[in-house]
N, C-alpha and C. Protein backbone atom coordinates (compact mmCIF):
# COMPACT_ATOMS: atom_id res chain seq x y z
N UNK A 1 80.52 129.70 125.76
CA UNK A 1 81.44 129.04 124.87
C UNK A 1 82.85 129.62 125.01
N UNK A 2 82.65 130.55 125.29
CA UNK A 2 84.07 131.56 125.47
C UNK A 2 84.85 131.12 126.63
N UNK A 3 84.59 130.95 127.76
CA UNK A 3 85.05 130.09 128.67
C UNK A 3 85.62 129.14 128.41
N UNK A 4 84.77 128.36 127.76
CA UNK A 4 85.29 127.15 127.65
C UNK A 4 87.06 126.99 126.87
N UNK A 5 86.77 127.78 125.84
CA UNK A 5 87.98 128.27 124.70
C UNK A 5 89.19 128.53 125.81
N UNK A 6 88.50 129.85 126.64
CA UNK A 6 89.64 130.51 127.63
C UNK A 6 89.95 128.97 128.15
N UNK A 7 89.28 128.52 128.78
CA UNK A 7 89.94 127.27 129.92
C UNK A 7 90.95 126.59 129.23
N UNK A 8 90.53 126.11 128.05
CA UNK A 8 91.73 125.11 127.01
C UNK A 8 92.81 125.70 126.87
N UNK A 9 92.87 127.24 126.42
CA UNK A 9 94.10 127.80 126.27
C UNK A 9 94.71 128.18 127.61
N UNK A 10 93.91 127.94 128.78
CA UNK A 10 94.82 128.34 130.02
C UNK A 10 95.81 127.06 130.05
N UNK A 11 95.28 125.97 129.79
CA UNK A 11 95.87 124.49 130.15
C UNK A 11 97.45 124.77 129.43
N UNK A 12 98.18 124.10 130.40
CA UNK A 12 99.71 123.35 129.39
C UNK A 12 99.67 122.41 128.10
N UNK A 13 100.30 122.72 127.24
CA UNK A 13 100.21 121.83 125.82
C UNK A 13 100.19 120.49 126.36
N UNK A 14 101.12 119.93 127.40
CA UNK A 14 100.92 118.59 127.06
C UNK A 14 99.87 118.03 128.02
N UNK A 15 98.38 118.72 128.86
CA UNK A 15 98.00 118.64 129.38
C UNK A 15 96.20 118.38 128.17
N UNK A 16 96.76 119.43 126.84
CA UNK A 16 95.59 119.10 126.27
C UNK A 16 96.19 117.97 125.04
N UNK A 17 97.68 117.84 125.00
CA UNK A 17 98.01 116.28 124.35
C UNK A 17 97.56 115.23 124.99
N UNK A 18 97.53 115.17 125.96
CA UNK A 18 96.97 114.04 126.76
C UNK A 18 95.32 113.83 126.66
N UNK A 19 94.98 115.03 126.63
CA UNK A 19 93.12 114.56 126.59
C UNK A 19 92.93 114.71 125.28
N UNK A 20 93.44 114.61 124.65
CA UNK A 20 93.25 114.55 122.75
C UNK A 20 93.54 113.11 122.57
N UNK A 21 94.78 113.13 123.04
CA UNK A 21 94.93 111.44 122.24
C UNK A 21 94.19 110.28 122.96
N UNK A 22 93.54 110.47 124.15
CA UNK A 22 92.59 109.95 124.99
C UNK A 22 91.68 109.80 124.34
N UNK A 23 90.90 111.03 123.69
CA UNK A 23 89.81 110.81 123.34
C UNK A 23 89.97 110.26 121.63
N UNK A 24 91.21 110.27 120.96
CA UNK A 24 91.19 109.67 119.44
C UNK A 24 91.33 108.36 120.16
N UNK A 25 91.94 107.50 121.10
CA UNK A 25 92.24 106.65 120.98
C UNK A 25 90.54 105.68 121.64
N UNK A 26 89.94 106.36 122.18
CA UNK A 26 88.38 106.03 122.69
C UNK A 26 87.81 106.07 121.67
N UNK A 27 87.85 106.78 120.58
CA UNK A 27 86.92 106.77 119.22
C UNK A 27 87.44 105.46 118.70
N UNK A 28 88.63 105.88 118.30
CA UNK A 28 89.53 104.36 117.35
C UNK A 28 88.55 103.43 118.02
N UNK A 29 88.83 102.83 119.31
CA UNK A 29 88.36 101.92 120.24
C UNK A 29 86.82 101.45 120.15
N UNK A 30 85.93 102.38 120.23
CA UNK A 30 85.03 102.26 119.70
C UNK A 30 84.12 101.87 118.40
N UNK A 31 85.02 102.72 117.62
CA UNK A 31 84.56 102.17 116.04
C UNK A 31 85.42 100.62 115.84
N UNK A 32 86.31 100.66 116.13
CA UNK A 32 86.55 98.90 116.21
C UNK A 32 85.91 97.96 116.60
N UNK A 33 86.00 98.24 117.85
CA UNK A 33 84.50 97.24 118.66
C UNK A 33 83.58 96.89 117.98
N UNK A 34 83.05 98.23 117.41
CA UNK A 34 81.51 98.03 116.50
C UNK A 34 81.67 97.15 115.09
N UNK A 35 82.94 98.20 114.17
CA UNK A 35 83.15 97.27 113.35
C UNK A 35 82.99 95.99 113.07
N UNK A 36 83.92 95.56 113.74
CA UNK A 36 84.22 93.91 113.98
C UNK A 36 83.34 93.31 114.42
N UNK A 37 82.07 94.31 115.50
CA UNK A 37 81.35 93.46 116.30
C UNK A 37 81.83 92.31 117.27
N UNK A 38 82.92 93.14 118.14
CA UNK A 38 83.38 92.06 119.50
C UNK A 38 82.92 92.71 120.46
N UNK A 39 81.60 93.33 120.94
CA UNK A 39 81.39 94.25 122.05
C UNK A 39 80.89 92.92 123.39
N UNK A 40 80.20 91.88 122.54
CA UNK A 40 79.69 90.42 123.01
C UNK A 40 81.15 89.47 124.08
N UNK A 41 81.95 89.50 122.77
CA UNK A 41 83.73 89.24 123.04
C UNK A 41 84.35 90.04 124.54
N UNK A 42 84.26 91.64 124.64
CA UNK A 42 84.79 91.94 125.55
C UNK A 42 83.43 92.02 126.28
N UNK A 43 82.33 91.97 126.52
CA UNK A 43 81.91 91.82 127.38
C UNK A 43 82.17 90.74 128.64
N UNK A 44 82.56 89.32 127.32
CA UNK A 44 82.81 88.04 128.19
C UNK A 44 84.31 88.07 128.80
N UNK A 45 84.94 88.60 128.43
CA UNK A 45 86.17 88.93 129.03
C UNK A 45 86.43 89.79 130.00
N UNK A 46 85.42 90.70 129.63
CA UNK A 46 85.64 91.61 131.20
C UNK A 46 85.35 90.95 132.63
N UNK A 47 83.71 90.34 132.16
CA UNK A 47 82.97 89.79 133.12
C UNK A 47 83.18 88.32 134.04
N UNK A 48 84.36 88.13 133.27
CA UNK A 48 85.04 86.27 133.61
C UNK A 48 85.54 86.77 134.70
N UNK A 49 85.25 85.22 135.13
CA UNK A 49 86.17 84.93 136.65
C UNK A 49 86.93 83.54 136.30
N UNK A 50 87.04 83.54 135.47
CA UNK A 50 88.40 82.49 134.82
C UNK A 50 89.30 82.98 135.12
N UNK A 51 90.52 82.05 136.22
CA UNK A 51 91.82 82.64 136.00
C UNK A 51 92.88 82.69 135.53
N UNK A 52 92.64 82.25 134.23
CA UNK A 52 93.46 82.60 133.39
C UNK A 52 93.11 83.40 132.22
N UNK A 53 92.00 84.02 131.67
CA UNK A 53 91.27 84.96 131.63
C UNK A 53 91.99 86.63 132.65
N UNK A 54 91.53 86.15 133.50
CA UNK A 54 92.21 87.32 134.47
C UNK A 54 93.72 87.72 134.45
N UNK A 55 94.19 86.41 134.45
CA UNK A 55 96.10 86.66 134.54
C UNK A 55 96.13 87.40 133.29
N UNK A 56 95.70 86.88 132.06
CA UNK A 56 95.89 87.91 130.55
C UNK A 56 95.59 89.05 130.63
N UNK A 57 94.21 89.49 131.32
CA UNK A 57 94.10 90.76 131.51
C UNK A 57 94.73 91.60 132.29
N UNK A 58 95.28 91.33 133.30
CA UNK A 58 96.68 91.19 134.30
C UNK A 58 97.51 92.10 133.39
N UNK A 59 98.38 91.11 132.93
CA UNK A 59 99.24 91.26 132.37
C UNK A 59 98.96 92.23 131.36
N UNK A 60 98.04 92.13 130.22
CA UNK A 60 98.22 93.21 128.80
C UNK A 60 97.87 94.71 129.84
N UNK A 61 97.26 94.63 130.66
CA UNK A 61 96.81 96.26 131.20
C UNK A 61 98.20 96.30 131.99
N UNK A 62 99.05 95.62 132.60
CA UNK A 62 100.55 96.22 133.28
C UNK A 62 101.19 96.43 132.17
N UNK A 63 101.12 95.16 131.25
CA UNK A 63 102.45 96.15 129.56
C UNK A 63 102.05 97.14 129.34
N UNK A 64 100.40 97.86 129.41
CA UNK A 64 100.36 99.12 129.00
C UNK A 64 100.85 100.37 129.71
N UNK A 65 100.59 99.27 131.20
CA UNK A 65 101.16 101.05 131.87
C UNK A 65 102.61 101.18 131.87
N UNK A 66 103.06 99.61 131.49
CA UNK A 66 104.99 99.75 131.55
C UNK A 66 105.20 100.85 130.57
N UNK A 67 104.56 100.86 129.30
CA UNK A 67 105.10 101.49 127.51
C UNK A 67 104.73 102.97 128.38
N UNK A 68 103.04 103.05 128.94
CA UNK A 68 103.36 104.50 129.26
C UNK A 68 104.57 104.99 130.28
N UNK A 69 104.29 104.48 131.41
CA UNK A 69 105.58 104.88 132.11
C UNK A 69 106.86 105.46 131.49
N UNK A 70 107.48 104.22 130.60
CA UNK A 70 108.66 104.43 129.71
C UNK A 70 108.99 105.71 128.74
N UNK A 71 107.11 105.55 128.30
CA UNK A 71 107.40 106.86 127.50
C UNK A 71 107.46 108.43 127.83
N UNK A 72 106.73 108.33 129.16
CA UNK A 72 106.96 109.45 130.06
C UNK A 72 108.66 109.40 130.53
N UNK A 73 108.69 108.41 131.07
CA UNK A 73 110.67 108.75 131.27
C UNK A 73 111.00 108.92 130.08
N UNK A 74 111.27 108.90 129.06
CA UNK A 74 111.72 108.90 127.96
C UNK A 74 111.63 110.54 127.53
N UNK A 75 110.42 111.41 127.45
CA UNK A 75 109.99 112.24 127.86
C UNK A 75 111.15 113.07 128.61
N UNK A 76 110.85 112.56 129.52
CA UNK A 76 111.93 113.88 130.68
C UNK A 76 113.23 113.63 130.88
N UNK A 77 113.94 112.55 130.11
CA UNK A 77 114.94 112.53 130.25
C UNK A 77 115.16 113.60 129.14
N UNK A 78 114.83 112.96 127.85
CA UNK A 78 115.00 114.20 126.49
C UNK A 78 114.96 115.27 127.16
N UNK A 79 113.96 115.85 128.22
CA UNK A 79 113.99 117.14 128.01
C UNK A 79 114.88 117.32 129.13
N UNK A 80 115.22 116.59 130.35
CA UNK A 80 116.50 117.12 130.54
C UNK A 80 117.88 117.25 129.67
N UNK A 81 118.11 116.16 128.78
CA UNK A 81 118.87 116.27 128.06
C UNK A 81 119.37 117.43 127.28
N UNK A 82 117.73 118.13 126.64
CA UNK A 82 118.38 119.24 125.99
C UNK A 82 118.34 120.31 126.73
N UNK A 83 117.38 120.67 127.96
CA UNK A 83 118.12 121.40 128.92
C UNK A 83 119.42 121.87 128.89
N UNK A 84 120.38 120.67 129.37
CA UNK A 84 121.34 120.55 129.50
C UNK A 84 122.03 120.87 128.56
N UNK A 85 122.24 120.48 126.72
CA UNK A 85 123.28 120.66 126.18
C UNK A 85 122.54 122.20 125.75
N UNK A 86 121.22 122.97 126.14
CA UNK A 86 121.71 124.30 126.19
C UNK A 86 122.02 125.77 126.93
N UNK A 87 122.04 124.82 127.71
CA UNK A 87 122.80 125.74 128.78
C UNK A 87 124.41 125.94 128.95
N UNK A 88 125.06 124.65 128.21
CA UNK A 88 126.20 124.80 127.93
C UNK A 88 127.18 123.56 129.11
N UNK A 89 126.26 122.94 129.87
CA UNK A 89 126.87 121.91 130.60
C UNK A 89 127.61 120.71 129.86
N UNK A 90 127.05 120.53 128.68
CA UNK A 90 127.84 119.49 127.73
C UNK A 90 129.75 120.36 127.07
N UNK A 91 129.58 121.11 127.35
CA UNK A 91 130.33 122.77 126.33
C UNK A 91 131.54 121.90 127.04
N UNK A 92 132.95 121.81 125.84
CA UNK A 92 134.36 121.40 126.50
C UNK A 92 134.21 120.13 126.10
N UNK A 93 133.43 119.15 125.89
CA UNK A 93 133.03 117.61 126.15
C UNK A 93 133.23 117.37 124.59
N UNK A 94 135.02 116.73 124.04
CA UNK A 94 135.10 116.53 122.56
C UNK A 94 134.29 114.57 122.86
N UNK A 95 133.44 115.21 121.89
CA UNK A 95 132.60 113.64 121.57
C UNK A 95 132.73 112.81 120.63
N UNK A 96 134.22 113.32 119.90
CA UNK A 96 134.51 113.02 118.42
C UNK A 96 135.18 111.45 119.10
N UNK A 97 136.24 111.40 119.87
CA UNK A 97 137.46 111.15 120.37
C UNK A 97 137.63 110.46 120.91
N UNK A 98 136.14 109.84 121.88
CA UNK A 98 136.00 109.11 123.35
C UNK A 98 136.56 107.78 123.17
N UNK A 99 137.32 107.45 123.77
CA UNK A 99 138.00 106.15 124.14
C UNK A 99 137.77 105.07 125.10
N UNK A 100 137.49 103.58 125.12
CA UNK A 100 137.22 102.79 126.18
C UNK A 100 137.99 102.49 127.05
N UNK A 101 138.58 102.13 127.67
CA UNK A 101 139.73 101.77 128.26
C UNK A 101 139.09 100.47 128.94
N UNK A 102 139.55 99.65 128.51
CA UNK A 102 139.44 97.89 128.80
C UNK A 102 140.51 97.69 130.08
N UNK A 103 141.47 97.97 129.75
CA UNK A 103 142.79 97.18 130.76
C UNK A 103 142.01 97.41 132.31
N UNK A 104 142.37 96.81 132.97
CA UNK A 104 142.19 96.45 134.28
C UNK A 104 143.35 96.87 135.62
């Protein structure tokens, strides 16, 4: 059991954020299914060769990986961001003040 403990705490935080919210979001997933009783529902949806059936499934599984993607950039930009304003690369930069300049 001790191992096991050691292994988790060897991991990076957002390495055991990721298999946490994996596995809440597989429970959620699950107890819904059952709830509602649509396990019949996605069975027939998985198993179709309808194509338009397919294009939906297409599509909702690419919006999901777009939101993740996004939220991973989103992610590393922040953390370059604050990188950056503390190291002092922003330092000098009055942000009160900034002006557009339209003319051409």
């Amino acid at each position: 059991m001790s191992t096991i403990i050691d292994y988790f705490m060897s991991l990076p935080s957002d390495i055991i954020f990721a298999d946490l919210s994996f596995t809440i979001m597989a429970i959620a997933a699950v107890y819904l299914l059952t709830k509602y009783h649509k396990w019949k529902w996605l069975w027939a949806w998985m198993t179709s060769t309808d194509h338009k059936k397919i294009g939906v499934m297409y599509l909702f599984v690419s919006f999901l990986f777009f939101i993740r993607q996004e939220s991973k950039h989103f992610s590393f930009a922040c953390n370059w961001l604050f990188q950056r304003m503390n190291s002092g690369y922003f330092r000098g930069i009055d942000l009160t003040n900034l002006r557009v300049h339209t003319e051409l």
